[in-house]
Protein backbone atom coordinates (compact mmCIF):
# COMPACT_ATOMS: atom_id res chain seq x y z
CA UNK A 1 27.17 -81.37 5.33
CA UNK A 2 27.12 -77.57 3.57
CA UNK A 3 27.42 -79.21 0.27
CA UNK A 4 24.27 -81.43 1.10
CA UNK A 5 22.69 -78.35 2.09
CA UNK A 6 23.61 -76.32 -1.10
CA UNK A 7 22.88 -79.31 -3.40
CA UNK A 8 19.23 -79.10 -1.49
CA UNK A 9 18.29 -75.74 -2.00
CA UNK A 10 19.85 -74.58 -4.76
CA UNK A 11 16.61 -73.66 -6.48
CA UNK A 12 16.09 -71.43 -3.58
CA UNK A 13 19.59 -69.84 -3.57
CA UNK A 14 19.90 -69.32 -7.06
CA UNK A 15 17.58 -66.07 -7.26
CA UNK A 16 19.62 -64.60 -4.45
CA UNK A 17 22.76 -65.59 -6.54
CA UNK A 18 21.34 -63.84 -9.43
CA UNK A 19 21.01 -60.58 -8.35
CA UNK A 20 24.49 -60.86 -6.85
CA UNK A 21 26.86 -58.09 -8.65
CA UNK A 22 29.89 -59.86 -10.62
CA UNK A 23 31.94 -59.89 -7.35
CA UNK A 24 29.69 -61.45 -5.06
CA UNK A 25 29.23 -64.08 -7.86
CA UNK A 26 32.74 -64.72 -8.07
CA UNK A 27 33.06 -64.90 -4.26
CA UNK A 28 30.30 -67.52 -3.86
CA UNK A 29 31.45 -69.11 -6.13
CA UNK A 30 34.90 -69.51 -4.81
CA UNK A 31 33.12 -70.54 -0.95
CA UNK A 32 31.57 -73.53 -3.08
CA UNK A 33 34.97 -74.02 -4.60
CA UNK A 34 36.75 -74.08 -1.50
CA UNK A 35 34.03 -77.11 -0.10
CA UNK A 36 35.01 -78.72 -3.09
CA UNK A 37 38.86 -78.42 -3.02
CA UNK A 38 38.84 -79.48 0.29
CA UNK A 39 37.37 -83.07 -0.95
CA UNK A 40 39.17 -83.34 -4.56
CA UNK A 41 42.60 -82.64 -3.08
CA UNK A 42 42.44 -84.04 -0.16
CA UNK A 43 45.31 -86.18 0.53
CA UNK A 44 42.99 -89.33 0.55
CA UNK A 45 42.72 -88.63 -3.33
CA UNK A 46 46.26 -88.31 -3.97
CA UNK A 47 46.96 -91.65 -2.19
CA UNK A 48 44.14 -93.18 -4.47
CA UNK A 49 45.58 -91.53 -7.28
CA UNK A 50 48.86 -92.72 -7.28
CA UNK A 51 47.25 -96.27 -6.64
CA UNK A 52 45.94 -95.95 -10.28
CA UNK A 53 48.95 -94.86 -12.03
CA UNK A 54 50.82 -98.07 -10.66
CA UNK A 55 47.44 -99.91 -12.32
CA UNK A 56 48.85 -98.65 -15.50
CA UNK A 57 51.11 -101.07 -15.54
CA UNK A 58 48.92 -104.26 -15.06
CA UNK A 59 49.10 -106.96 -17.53
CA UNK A 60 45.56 -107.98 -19.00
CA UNK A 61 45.67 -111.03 -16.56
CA UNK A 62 46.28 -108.69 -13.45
CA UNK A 63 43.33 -106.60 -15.00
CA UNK A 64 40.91 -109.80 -15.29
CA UNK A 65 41.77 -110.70 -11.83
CA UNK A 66 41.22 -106.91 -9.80
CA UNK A 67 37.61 -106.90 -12.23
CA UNK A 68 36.53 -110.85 -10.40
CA UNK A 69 37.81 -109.62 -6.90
CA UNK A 70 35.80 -106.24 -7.34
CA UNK A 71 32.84 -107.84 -9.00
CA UNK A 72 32.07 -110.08 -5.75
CA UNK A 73 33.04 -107.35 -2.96
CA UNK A 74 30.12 -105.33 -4.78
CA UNK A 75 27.59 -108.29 -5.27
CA UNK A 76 28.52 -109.43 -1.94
CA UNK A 77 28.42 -105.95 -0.04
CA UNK A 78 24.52 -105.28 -2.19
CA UNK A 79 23.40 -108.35 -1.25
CA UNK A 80 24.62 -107.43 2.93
CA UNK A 81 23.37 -103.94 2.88
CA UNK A 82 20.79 -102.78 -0.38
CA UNK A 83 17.37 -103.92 0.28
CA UNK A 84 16.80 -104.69 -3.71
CA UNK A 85 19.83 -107.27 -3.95
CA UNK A 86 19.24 -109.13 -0.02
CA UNK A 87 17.38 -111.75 -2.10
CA UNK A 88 19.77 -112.06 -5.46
CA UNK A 89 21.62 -115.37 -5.44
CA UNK A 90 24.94 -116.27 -4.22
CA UNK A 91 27.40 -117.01 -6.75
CA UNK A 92 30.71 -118.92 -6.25
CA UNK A 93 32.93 -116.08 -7.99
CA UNK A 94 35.02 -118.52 -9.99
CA UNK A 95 34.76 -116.71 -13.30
CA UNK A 96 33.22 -113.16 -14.38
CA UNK A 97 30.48 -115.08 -16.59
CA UNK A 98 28.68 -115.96 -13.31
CA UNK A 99 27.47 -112.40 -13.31
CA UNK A 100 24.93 -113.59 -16.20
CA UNK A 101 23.16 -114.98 -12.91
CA UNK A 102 21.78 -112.01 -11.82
CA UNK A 103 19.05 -110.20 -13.60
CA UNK A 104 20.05 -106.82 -15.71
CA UNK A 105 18.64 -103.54 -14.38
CA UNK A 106 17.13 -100.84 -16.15
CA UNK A 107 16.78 -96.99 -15.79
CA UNK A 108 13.06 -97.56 -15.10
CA UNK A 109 13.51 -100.41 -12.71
CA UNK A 110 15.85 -97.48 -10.64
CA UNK A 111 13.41 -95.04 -10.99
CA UNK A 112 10.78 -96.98 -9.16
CA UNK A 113 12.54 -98.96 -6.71
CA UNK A 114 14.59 -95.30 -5.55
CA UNK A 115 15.17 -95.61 -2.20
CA UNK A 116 15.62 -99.29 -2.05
CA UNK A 117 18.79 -98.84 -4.22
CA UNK A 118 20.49 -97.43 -1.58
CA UNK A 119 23.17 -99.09 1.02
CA UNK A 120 21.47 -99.32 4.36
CA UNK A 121 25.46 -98.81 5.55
CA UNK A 122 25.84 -95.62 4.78
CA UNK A 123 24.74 -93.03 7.13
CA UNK A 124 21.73 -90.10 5.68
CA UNK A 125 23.72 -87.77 6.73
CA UNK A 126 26.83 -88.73 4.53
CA UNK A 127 24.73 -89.03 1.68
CA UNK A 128 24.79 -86.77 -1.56
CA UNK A 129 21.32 -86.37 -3.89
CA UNK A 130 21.56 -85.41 -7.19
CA UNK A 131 19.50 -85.81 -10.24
CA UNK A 132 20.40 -86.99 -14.12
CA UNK A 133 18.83 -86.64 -17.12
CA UNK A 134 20.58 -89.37 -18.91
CA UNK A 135 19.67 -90.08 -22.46
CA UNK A 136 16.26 -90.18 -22.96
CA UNK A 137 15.11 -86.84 -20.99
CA UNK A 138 14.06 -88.43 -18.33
CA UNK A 139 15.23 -87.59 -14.60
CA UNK A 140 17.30 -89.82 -11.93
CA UNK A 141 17.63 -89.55 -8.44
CA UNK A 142 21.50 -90.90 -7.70
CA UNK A 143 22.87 -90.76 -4.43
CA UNK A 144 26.88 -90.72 -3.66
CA UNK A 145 28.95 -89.54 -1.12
CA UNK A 146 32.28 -87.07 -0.73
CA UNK A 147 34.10 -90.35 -0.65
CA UNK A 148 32.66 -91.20 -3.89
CA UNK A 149 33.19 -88.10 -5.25
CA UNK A 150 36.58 -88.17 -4.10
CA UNK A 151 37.99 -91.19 -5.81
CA UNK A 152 35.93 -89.96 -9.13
CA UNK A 153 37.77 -87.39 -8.77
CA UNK A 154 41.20 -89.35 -8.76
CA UNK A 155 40.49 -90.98 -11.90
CA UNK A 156 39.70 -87.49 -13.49
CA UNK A 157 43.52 -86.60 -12.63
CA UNK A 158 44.97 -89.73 -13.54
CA UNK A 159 43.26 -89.08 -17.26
CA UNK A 160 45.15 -85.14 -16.55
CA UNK A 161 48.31 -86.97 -15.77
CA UNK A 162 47.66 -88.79 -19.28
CA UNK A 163 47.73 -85.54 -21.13
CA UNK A 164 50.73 -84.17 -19.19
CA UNK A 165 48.92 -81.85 -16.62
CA UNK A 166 49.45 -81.33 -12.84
CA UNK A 167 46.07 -81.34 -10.58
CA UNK A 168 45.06 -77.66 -10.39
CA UNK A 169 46.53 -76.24 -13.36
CA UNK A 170 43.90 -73.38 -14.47
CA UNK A 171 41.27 -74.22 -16.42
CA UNK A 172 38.12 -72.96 -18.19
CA UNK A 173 34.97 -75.07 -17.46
CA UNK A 174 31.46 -74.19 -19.53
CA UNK A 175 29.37 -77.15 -18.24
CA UNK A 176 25.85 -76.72 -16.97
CA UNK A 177 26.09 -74.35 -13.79
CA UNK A 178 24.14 -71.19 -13.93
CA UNK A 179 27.15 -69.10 -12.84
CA UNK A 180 25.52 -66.30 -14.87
CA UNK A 181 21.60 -64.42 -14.47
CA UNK A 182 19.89 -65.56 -17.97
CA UNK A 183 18.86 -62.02 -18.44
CA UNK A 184 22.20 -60.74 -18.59
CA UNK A 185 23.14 -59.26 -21.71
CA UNK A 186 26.87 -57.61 -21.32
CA UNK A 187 29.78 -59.44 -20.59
CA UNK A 188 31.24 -60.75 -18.17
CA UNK A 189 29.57 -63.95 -18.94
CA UNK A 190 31.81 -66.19 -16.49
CA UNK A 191 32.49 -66.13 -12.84
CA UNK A 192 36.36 -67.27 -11.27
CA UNK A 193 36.55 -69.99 -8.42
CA UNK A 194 39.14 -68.76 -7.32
CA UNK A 195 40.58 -72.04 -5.11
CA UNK A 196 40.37 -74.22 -8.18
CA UNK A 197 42.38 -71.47 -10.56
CA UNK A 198 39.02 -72.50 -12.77
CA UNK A 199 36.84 -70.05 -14.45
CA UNK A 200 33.05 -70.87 -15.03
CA UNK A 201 31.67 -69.82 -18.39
CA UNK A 202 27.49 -69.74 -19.32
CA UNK A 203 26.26 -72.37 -22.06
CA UNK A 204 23.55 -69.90 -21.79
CA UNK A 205 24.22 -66.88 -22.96
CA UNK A 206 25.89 -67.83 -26.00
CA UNK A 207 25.08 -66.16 -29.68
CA UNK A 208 26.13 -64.32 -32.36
CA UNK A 209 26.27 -60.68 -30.12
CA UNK A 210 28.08 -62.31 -27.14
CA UNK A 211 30.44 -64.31 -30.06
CA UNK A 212 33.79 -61.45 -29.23
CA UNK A 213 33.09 -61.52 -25.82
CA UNK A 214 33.67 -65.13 -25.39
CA UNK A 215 36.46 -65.83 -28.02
CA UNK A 216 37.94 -62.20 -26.58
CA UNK A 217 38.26 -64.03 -23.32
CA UNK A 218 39.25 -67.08 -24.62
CA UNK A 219 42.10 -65.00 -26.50
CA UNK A 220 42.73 -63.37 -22.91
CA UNK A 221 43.40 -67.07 -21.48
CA UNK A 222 45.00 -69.60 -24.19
CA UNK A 223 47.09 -72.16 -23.29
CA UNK A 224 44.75 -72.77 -20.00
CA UNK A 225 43.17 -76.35 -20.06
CA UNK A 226 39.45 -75.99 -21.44
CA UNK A 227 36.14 -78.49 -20.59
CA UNK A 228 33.01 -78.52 -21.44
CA UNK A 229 30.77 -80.58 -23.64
CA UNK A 230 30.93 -81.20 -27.49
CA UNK A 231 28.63 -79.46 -28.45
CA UNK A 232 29.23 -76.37 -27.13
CA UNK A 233 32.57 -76.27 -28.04
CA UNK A 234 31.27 -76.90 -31.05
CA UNK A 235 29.41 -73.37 -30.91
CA UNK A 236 32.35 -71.81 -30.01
CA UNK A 237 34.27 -73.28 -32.40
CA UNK A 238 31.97 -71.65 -34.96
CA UNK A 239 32.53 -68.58 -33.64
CA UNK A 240 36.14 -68.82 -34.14
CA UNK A 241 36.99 -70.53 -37.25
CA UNK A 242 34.02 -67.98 -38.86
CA UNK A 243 36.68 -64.98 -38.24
CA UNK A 244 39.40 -67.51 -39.45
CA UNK A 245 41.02 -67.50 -36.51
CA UNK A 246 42.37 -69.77 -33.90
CA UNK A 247 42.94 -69.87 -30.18
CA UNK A 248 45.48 -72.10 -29.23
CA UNK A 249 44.62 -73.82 -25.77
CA UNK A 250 46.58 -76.54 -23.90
CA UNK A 251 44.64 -79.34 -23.99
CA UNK A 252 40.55 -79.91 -24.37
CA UNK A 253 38.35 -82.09 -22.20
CA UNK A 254 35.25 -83.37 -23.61
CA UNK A 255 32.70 -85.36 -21.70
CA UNK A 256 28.48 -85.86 -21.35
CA UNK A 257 28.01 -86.19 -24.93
CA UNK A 258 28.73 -88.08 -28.24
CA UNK A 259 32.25 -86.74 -29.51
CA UNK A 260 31.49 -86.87 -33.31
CA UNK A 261 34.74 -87.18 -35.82
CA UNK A 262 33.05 -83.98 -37.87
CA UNK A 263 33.16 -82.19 -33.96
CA UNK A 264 36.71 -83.26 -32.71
CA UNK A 265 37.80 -81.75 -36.04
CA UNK A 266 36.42 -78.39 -35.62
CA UNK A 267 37.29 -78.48 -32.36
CA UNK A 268 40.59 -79.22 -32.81
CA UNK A 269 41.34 -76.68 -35.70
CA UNK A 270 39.59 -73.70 -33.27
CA UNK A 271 41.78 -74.69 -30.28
CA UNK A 272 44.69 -76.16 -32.09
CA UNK A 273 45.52 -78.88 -29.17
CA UNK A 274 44.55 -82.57 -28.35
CA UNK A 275 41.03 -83.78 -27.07
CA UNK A 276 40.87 -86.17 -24.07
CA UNK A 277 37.29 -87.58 -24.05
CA UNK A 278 35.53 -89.26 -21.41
CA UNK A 279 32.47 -91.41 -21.38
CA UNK A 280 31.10 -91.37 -17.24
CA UNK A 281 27.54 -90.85 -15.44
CA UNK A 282 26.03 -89.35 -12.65
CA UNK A 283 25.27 -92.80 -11.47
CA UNK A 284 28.83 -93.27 -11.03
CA UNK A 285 28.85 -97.05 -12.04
CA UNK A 286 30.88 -96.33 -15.70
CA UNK A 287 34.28 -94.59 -16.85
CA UNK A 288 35.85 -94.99 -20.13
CA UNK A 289 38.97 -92.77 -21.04
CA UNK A 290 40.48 -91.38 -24.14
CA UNK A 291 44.32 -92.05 -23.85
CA UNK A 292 47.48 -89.77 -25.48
CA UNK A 293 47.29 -92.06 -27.92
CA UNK A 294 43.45 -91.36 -28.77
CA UNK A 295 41.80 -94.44 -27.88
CA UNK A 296 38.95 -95.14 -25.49
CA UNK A 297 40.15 -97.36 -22.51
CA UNK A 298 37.43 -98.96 -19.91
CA UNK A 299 38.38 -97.86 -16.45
CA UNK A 300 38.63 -101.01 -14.89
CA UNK A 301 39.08 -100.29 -10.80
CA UNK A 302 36.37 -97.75 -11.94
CA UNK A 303 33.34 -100.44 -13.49
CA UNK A 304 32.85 -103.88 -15.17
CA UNK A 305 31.53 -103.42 -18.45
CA UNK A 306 29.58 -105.83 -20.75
CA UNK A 307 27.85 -104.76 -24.02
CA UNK A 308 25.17 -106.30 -24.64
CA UNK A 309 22.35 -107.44 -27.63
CA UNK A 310 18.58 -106.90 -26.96
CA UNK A 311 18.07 -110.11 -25.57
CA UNK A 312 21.09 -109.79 -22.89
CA UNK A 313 23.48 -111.99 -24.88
CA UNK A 314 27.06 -110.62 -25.52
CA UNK A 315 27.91 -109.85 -28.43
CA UNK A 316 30.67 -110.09 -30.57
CA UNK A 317 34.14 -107.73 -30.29
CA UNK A 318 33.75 -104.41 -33.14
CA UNK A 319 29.54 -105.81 -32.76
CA UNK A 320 27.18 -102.59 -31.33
CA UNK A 321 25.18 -103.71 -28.16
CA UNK A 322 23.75 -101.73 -24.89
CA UNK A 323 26.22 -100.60 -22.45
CA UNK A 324 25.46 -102.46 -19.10
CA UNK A 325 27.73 -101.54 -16.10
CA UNK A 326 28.36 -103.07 -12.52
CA UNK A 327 29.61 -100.04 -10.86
CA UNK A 328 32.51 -100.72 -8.38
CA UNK A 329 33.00 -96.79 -6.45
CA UNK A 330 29.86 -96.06 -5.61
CA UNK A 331 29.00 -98.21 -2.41
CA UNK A 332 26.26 -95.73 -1.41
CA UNK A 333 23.97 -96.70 -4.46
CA UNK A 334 25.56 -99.58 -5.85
CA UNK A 335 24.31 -100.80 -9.68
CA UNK A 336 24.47 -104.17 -10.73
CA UNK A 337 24.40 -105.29 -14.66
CA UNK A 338 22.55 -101.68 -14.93
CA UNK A 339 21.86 -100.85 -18.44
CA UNK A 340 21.76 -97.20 -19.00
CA UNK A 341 20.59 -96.65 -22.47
CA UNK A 342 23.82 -95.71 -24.45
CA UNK A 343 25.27 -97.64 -27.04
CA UNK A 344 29.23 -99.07 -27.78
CA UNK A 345 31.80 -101.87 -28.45
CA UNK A 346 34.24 -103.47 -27.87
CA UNK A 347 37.59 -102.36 -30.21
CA UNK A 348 38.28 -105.45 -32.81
CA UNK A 349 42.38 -105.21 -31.77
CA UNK A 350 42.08 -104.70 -28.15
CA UNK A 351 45.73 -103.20 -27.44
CA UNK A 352 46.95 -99.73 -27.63
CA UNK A 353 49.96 -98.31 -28.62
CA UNK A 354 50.53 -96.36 -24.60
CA UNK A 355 51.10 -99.81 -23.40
CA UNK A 356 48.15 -100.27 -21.17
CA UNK A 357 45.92 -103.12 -20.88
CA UNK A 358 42.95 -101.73 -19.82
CA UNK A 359 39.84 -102.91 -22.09
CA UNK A 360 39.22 -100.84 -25.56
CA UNK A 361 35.57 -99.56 -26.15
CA UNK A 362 34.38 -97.70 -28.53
CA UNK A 363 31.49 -95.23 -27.13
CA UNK A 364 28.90 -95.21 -29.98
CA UNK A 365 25.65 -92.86 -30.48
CA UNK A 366 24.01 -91.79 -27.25
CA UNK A 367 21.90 -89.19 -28.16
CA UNK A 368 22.00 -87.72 -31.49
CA UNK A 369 20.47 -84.19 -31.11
CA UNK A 370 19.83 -80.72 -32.78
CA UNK A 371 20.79 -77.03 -31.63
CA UNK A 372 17.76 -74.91 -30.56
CA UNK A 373 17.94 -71.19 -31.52
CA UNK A 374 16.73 -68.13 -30.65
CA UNK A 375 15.32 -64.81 -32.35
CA UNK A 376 17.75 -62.70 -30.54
CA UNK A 377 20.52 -65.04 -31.89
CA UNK A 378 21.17 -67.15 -28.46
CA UNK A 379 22.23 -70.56 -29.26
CA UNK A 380 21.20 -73.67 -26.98
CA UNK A 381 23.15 -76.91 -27.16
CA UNK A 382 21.08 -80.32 -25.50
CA UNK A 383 22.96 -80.26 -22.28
CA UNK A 384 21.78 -76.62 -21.50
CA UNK A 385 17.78 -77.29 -22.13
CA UNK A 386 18.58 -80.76 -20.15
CA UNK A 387 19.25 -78.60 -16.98
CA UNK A 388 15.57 -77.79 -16.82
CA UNK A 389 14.33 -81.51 -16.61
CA UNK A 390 16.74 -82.01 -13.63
CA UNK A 391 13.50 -81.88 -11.27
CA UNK A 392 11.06 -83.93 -13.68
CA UNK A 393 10.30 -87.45 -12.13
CA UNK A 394 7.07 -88.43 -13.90
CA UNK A 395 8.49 -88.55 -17.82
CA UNK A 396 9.59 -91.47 -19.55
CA UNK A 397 11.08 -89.28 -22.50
CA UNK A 398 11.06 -85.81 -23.02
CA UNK A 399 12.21 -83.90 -25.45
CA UNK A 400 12.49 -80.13 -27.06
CA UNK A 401 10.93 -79.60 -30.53
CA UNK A 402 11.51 -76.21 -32.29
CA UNK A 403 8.65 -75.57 -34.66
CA UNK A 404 9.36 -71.98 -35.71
CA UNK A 405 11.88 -69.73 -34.99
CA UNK A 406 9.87 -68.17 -31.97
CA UNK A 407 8.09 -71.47 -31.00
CA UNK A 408 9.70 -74.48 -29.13
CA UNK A 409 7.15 -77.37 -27.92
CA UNK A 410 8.34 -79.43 -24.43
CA UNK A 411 6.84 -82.97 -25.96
CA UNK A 412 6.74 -85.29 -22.96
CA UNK A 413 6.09 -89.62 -22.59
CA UNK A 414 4.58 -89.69 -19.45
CA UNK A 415 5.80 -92.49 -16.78
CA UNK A 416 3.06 -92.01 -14.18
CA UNK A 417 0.08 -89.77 -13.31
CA UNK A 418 2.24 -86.21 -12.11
CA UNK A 419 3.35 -85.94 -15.48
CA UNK A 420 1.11 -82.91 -16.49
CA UNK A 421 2.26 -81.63 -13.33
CA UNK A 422 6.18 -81.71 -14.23
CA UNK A 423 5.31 -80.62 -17.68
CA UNK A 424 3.98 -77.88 -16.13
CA UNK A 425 7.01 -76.87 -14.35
CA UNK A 426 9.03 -77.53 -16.88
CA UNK A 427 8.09 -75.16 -19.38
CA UNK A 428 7.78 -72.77 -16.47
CA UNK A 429 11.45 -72.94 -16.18
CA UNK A 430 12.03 -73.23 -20.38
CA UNK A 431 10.20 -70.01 -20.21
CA UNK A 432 12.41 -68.47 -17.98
CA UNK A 433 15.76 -69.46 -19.52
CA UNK A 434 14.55 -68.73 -23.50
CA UNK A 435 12.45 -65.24 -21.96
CA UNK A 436 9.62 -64.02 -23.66
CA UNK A 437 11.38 -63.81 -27.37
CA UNK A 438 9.79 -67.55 -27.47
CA UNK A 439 6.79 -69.02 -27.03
CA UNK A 440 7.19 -72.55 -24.79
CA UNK A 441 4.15 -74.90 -25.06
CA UNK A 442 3.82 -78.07 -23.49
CA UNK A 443 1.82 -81.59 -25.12
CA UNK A 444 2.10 -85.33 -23.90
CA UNK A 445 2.57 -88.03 -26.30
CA UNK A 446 2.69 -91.43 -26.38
CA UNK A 447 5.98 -92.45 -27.96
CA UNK A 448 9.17 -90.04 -28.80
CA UNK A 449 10.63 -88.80 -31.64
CA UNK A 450 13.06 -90.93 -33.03
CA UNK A 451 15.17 -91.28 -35.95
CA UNK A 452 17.10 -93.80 -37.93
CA UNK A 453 18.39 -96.17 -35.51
CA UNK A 454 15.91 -95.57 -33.29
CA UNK A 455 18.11 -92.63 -31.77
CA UNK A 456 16.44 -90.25 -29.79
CA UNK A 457 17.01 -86.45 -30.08
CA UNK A 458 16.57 -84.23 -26.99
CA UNK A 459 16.02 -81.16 -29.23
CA UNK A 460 14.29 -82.19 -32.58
CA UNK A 461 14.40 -78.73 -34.86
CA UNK A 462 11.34 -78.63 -37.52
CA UNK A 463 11.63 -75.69 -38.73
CA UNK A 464 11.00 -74.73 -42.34
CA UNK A 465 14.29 -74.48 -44.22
């Protein structure tokens, strides 16, 4: 597949890509687009999706009862096909509690088991790779497939049809692609795929100088749909409601972060629309939806969802506990009572006023984190430094500590002996994003950085106020 191959080497490509004039940019990026349209609107998806919409209508009972039946086709198809679940017991499927038979699963236990995560069914050559840093800084491998992808995508446009919007209305998407060199210091700071009517704005090139260019495009293009994650809209934001002005846009997507009230607010007065937030993962094992009616619904075709305490109990409905997830889409590497790190709970009054019975959760703290800036005025918001630790296997945490306005230290918890050698290559590629307006040091430690709550920031700013 020429999206396997892409995903591959896109280290490799991306120096070629760079010195590409704005043109070329825009026309690669479009080929890639054009892979990918092929796959999200394929008329597979639109079958799936209008599956989903008649879910809408499910009673909680109905919902209960597709969540059992999906629970043991994934046990049962693990157990057939993943070498880690061929010896995990039977059950007899006559409740969802019977789950609490098999053991939970932690990011760690995936990282070190890998390959043996993976369906023995599914072809190499239909597999996707990709790589997540999750919430603690430390990198995934995840493997999925265009079939996968596809029905992700169907839930993406059911959660469009939500807000009113038709697949493929134009949009403006600043997640964490490298659509622009870093060295770049003119506009334009955005390249079009052209098949998707979606145009791809840098998270890294964002500042103070570059502050018109942006909101002038953003003026150029209101009332398009806009996504990208909460904290750099919250940058952009900024830059907007500093010249006490506004840009009204259709609707905003948020995802890959923690939504904060103080955020949606400023968000929402720069853009003047609604937010639709999502909670998801690379892993593809977890969805939960924001609604018209602004609450946060469990996918339920999508995942089965407990929330746990420390000790693997349940705990009580409004009560904070671990997010576990038993993925039900992703039949290439399928995750069982997988606890991912985040944080929720369950809503106390679990209806909503759009009439659905789909579960209420309420996505808590994930990773509470800091803005890293630059001399030269660039701003850096947690998912753009996490793009660097894509490649880093060896760290159990790692995280980004700004000493000085010049000086930003990679701090890494090692997870096995090649960890000097990722830390290494990681502030290699630090280097190269911040250039040489920063000094980038790496040191290993033994714990992370935490803070009230035991939260872990990915950028940690200790600089003198």
């Amino acid at each position: 597949m020429f999206e396997n191959f892409i995903r591959a080497n896109s280290g490799r490509v991306q120096p070629f890509y760079d010195l590409m004039p704005a043109p070329a940019r825009t026309l690669a990026a479009s080929a890639r687009g054009w892979l990918l349209t092929r796959n999200r609107y394929a008329p597979e998806m639109f079958d799936l999706l209008r599956g989903l919409r008649t879910h809408e209508k499910w009673s909680a009972d109905e919902v209960a009862h597709h969540q059992l039946q999906a629970l043991r086709r994934t046990v049962e198809w693990a157990r057939r096909t993943v070498p880690f679940y061929k010896n995990c017991p039977q059950l007899e499927w006559r409740s969802a509690d019977e789950l609490s038979e098999l053991p939970v699963l932690t990011r760690e236990s995936v990282q070190r088991n890998g390959n043996r995560l993976i369906s023995e069914s599914v072809p190499g050559n239909e597999r996707i790779a990709v790589a997540t840093t999750g919430t603690t800084g430390a990198s995934l491998q995840v493997s999925f497939s265009s079939a996968v992808a596809r029905h992700n995508w169907a839930f993406r446009m059911r959660q469009w049809a939500w807000a009113g919007l038709e697949p493929r209305a134009p949009r403006i998407t600043l997640f964490g692609s490298r659509v622009v060199p870093p060295q770049r210091h003119q506009p334009p700071y955005w390249v079009y795929n052209i098949p998707e009517r979606q145009t791809l704005m840098s998270i890294f090139h964002l500042s103070k100088q570059t502050a018109p260019d942006y909101v002038g495009f953003l003026r150029q293009h209101q009332d398009n749909i806009l996504e990208s994650f909460p904290s750099v809209l919250g940058i952009l934001a900024d830059f907007i409601l500093e010249r006490g002005e506004s840009i009204p846009m259709r609707v905003v997507f948020t995802d890959g972060e923690p939504l904060y009230p103080f955020l949606r607010s400023k968000i929402e007065r720069a853009f003047k629309t609604s937010i639709f937030n999502s909670y998801g993962n690379t892993e593809f094992c977890g969805l939960i939806q924001e609604c018209e009616c602004h609450r946060m619904h469990l996918a339920p075709e999508y995942a089965f969802l407990e929330v746990l305490d420390e000790n693997s109990r349940p705990v009580a409905l409004g009560e904070e506990g671990f997010l576990v997830w038993t993925g039900f889409i992703n039949d290439v590497m399928p995750l069982i009572r997988y606890r991912i790190g985040d944080r929720g709970a369950w809503l106390k009054i679990q209806s909503c006023p759009c009439g659905r019975a789909f579960p209420l959760v309420v996505p808590t703290i994930t990773r509470e984190s800091d803005l890293l800036r630059c001399p030269d005025g660039r701003i850096f918001s947690p998912r753009a430094l996490n793009q660097v630790l894509k490649t880093a296997t060896a760290f159990r945490f790692c995280q980004f500590v700004q000493t000085g306005p010049a000086r930003v230290v990679v701090r890494a918890v090692p997870r096995n002996g090649k960890a000097s050698e990722d830390l290494l290559k990681v502030r290699s590629d630090l280097q190269e994003l911040l250039g040489r307006g920063m000094e980038v040091v790496g040191e290993l430690g033994e714990a992370p950085l935490t803070r009230a709550g035991g939260k872990i920031p990915l950028i940690v700013d200790q600089r003198k106020r």
